[in-house]
Protein backbone atom coordinates (compact mmCIF):
# COMPACT_ATOMS: atom_id res chain seq x y z
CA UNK A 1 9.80 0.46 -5.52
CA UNK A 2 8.07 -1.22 -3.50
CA UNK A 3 5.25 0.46 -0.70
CA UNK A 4 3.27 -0.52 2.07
CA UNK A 5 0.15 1.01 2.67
CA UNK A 6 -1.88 1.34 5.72
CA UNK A 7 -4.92 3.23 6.42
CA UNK A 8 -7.57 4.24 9.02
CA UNK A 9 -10.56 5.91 7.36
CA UNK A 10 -13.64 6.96 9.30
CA UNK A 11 -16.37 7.01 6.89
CA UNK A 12 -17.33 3.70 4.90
CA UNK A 13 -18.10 5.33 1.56
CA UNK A 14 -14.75 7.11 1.73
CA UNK A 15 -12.92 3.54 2.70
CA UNK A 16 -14.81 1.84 -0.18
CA UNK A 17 -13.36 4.01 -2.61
CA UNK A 18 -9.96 4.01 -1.33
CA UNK A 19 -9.81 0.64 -1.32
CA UNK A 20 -10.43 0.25 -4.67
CA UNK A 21 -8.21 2.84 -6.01
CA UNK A 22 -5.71 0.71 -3.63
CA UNK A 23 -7.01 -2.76 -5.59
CA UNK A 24 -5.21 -0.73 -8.67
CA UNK A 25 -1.99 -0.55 -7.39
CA UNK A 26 -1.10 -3.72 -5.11
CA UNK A 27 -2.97 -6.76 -3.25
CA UNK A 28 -4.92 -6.71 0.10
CA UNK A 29 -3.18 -8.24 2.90
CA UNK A 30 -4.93 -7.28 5.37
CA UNK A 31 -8.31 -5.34 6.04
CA UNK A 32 -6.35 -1.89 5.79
CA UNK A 33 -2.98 -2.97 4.30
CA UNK A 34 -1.95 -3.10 0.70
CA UNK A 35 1.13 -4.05 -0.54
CA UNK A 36 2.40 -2.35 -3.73
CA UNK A 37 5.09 -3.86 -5.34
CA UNK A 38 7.25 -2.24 -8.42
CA UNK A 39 5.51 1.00 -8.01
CA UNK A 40 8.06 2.99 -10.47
CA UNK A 41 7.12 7.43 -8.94
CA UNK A 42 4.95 8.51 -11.01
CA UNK A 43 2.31 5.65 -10.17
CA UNK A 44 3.43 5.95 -6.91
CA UNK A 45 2.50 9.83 -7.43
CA UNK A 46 -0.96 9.17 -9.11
CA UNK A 47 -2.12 6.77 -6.27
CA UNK A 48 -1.33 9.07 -3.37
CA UNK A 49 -2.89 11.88 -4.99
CA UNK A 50 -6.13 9.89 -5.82
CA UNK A 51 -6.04 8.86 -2.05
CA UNK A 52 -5.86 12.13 -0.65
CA UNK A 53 -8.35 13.62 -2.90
CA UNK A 54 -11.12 11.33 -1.25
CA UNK A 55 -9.85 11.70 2.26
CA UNK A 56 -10.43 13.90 4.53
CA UNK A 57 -7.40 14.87 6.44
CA UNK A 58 -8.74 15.79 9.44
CA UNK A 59 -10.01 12.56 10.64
CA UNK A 60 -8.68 10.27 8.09
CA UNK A 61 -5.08 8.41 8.11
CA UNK A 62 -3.00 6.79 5.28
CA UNK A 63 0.44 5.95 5.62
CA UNK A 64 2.75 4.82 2.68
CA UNK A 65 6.16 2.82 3.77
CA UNK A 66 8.34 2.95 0.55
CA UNK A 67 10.15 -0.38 1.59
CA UNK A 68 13.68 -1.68 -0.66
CA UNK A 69 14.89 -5.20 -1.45
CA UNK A 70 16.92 -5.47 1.79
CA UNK A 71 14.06 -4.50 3.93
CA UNK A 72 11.65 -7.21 2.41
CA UNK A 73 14.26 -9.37 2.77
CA UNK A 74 13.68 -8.83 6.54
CA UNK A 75 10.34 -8.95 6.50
CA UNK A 76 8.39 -11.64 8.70
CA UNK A 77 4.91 -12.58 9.81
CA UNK A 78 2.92 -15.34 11.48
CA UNK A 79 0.13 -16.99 10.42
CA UNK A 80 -1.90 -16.98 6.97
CA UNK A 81 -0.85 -15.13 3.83
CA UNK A 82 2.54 -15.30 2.18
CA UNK A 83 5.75 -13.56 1.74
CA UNK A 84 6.04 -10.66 -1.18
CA UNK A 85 8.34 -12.26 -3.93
CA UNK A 86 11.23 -10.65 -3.52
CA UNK A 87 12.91 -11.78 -6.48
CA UNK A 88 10.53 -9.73 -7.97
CA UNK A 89 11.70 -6.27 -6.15
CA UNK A 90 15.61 -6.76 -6.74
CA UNK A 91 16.95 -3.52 -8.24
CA UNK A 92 20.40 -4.43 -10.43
């Protein structure tokens, strides 16, 4: 599967360390946005526990868009920076 991954952490030692159990997982898109393609649930699993082990909930914010072939499909954007693959995401 295939998940988006925002985030809005306060603390810059906290971010740091998110981001690079993020860098794991998927690619950087933008400054708080991963993209993790072919996530299968288990590593799906791993990575949001990892996340939310080094966050704190009470200030911090990570949101995880599970997002399927038809959806990417859809996708669009402007400017730099390219489209996922989506060959690459079609379940058969």
């Amino acid at each position: 599967m295939f998940f988006l991954v925002s985030f809005d952490i306060v603390e810059d030692p906290v971010r740091a360390k998110v981001v690079r159990v993020l860098k794991e997982y998927g690619v950087r898109v933008q400054k708080s946005v991963f993209e993790c393609s072919s996530l299968n649930e288990g590593q799906y699993l791993r990575m949001k526990t990892r996340i939310e082990d080094l966050i704190d909930a009470g200030v911090d914010s990570v949101r995880y868009y599970a997002l399927c072939g038809t959806c990417l499909g859809k996708m669009e954007f402007t400017g730099i920076g390219k489209a996922p693959d989506e060959e690459v995401y079609r379940v058969v």
